[in-house]
C-alpha atoms as a PDB file:
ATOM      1  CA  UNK A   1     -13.193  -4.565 -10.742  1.00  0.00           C
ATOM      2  CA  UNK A   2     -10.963  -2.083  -9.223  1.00  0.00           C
ATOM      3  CA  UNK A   3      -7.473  -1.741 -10.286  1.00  0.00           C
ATOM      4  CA  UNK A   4      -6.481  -0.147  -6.513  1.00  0.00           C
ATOM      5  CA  UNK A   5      -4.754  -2.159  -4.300  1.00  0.00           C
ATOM      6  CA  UNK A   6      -2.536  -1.708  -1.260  1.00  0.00           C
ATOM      7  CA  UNK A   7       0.138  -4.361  -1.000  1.00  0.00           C
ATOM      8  CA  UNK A   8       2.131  -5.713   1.400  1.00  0.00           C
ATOM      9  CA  UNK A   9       5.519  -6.842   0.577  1.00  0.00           C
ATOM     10  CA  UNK A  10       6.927 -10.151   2.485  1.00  0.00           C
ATOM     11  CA  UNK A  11       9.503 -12.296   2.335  1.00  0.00           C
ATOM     12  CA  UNK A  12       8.060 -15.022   0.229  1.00  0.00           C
ATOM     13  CA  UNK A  13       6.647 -12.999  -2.227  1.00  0.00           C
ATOM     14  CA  UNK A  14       3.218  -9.977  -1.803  1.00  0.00           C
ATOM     15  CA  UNK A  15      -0.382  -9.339  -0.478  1.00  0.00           C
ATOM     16  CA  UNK A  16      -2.308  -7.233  -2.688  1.00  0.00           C
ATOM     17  CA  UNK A  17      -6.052  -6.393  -1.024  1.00  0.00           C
ATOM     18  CA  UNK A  18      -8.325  -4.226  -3.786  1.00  0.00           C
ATOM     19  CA  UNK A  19     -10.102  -1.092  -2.627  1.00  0.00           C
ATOM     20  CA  UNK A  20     -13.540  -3.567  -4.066  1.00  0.00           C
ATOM     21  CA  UNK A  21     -12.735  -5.718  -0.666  1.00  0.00           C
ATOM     22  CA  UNK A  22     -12.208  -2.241   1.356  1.00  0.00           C
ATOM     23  CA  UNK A  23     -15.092  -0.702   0.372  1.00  0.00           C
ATOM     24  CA  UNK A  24     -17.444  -3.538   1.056  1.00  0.00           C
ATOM     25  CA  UNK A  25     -15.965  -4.235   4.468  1.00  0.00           C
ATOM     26  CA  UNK A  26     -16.279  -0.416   5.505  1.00  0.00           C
ATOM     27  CA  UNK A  27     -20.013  -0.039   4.277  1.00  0.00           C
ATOM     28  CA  UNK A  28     -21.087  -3.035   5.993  1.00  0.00           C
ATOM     29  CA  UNK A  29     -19.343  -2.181   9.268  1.00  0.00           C
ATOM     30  CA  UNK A  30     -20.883   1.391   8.848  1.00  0.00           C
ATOM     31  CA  UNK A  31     -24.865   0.095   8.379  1.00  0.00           C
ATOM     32  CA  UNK A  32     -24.387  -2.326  11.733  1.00  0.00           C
ATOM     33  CA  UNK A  33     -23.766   1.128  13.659  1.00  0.00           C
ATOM     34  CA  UNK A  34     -26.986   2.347  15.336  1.00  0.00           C
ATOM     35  CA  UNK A  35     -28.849   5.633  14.286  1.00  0.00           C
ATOM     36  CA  UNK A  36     -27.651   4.950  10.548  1.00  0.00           C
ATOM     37  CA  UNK A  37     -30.498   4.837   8.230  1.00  0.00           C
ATOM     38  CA  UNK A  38     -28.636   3.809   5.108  1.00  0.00           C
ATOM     39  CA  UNK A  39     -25.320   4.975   3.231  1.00  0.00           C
ATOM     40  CA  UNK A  40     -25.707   6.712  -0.169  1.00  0.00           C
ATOM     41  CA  UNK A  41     -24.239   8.634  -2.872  1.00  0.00           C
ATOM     42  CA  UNK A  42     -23.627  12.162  -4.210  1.00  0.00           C
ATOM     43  CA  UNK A  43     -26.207  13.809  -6.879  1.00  0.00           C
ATOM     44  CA  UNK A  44     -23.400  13.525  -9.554  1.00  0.00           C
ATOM     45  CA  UNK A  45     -22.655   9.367  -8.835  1.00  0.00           C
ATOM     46  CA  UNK A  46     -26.641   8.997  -8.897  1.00  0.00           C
ATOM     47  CA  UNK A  47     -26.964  11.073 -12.219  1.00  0.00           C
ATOM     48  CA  UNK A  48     -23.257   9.086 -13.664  1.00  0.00           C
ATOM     49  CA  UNK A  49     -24.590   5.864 -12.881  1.00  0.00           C
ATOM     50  CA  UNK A  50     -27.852   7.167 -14.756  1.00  0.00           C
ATOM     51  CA  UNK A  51     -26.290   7.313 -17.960  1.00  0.00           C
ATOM     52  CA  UNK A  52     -24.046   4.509 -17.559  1.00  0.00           C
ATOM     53  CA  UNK A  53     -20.961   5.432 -16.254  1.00  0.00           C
ATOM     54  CA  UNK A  54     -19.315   2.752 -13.260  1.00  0.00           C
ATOM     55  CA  UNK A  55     -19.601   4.379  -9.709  1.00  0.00           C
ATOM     56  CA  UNK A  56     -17.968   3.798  -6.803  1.00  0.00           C
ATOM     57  CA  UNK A  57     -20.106   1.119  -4.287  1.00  0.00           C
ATOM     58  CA  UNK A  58     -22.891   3.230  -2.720  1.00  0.00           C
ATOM     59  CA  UNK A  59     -21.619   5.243   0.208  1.00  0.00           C
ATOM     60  CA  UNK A  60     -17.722   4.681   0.247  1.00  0.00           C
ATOM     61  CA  UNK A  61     -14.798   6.018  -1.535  1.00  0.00           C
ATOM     62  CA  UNK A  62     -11.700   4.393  -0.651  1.00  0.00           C
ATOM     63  CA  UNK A  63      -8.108   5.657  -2.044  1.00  0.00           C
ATOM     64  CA  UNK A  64      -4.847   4.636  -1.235  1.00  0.00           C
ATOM     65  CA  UNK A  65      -2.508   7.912  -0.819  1.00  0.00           C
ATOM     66  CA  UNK A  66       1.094   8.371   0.887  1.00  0.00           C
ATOM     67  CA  UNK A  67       1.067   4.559   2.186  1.00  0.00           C
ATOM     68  CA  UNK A  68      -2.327   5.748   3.787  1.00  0.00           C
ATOM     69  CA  UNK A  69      -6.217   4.125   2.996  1.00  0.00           C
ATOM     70  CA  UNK A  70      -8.385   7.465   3.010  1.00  0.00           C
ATOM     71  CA  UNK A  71     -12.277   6.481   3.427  1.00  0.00           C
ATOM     72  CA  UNK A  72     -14.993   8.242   2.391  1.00  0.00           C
ATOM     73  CA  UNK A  73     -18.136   7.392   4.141  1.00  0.00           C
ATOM     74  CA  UNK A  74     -21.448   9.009   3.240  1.00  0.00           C
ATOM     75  CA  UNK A  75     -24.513   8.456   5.600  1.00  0.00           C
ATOM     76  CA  UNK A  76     -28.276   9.033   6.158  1.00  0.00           C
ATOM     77  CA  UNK A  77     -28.911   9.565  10.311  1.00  0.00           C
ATOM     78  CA  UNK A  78     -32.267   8.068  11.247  1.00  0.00           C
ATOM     79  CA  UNK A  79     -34.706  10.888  12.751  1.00  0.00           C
ATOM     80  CA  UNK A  80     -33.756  11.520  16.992  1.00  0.00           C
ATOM     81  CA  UNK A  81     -30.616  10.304  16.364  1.00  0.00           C
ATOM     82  CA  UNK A  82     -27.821  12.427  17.853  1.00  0.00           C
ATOM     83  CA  UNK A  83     -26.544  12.864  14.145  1.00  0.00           C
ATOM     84  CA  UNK A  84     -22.366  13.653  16.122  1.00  0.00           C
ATOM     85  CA  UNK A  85     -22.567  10.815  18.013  1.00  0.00           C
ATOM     86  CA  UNK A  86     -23.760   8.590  15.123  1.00  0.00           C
ATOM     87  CA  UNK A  87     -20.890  10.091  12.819  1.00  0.00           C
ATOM     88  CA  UNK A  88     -18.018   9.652  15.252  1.00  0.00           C
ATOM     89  CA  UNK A  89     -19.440   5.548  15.827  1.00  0.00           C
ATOM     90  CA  UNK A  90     -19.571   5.289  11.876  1.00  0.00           C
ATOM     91  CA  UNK A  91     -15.693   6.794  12.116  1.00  0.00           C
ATOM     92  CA  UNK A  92     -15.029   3.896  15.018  1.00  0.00           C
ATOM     93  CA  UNK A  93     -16.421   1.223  13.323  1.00  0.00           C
ATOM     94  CA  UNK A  94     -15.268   1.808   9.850  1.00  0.00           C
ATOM     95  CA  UNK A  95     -11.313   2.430  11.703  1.00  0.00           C
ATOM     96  CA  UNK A  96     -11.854  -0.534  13.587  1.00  0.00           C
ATOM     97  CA  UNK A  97     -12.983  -2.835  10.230  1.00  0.00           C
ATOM     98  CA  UNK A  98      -9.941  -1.443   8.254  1.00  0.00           C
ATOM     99  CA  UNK A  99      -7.389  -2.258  11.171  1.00  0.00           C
ATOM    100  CA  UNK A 100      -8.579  -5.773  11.954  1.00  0.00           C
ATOM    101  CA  UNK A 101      -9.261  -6.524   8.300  1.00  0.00           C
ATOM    102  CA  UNK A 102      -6.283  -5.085   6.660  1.00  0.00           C
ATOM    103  CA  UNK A 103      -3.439  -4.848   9.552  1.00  0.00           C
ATOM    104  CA  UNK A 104      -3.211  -1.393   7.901  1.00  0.00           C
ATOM    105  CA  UNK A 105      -2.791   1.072  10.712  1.00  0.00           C
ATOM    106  CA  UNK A 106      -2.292   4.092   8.823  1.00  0.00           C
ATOM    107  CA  UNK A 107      -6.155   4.880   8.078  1.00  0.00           C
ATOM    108  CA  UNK A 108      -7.659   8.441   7.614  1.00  0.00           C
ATOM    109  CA  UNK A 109     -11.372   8.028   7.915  1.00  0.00           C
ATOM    110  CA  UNK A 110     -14.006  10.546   7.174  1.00  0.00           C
ATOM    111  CA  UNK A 111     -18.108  10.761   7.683  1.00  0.00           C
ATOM    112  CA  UNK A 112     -19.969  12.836   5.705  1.00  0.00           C
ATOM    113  CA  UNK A 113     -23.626  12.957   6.884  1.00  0.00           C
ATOM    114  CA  UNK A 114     -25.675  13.509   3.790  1.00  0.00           C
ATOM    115  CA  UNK A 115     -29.829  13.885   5.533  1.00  0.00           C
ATOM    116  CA  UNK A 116     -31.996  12.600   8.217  1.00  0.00           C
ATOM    117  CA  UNK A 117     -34.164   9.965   7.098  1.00  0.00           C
ATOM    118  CA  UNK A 118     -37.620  10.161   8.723  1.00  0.00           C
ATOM    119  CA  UNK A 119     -40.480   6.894   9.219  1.00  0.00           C
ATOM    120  CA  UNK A 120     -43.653   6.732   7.581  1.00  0.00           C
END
């Protein structure tokens, strides 16, 4: 479990929401969006996770910075996709999940668009 969390301070006491909860809302919001094939990790997670070393969840890295969640999105375009266009609806989505989810407004999110998956 992660040990990340951004926290609200109230009144009555604190809200404390892990990265874990984050990073699962922003990879499912980012699969829904059309033209993305599947989310997935860096050569060196794939080769960590190999040898037994915890990884992040497939796709994401979320971070907490400055009073500011910074997401890290990593993405497969399907084949005729307009592989922009996909990118900047995965950046939507995945700002529109943390905002409605969180109430954080203070979100820096960024796509990285790792290959073009082709059909059989």
């Amino acid at each position: 479990m992660s040990e990340n969390y951004i926290s609200y301070r109230e009144e009555n006491g604190s809200i404390n929401i892990s990265e874990d909860v984050i990073s699962s809302v922003v990879r499912t919001a980012a699969a829904e969006v059309p033209g993305v094939s599947s989310l997935s990790t860096t050569a060196g997670a794939d080769l960590a996770e190999m040898i037994g070393i915890k990884t992040l969840p497939k796709g994401v890295k979320v971070r907490f910075e400055d009073n500011r969640v910074i997401t890290d999105t990593i993405i497969t375009v399907s084949y005729g996709s307009n592989v922009v266009s996909v990118a900047k609806n995965v950046q939507s989505a995945v700002m529109n999940v943390i905002q409605s989810t969180t109430g954080f407004e203070n979100a820096e999110v960024n796509v990285h668009v790792s290959g073009i998956s082709f059909d059989k």
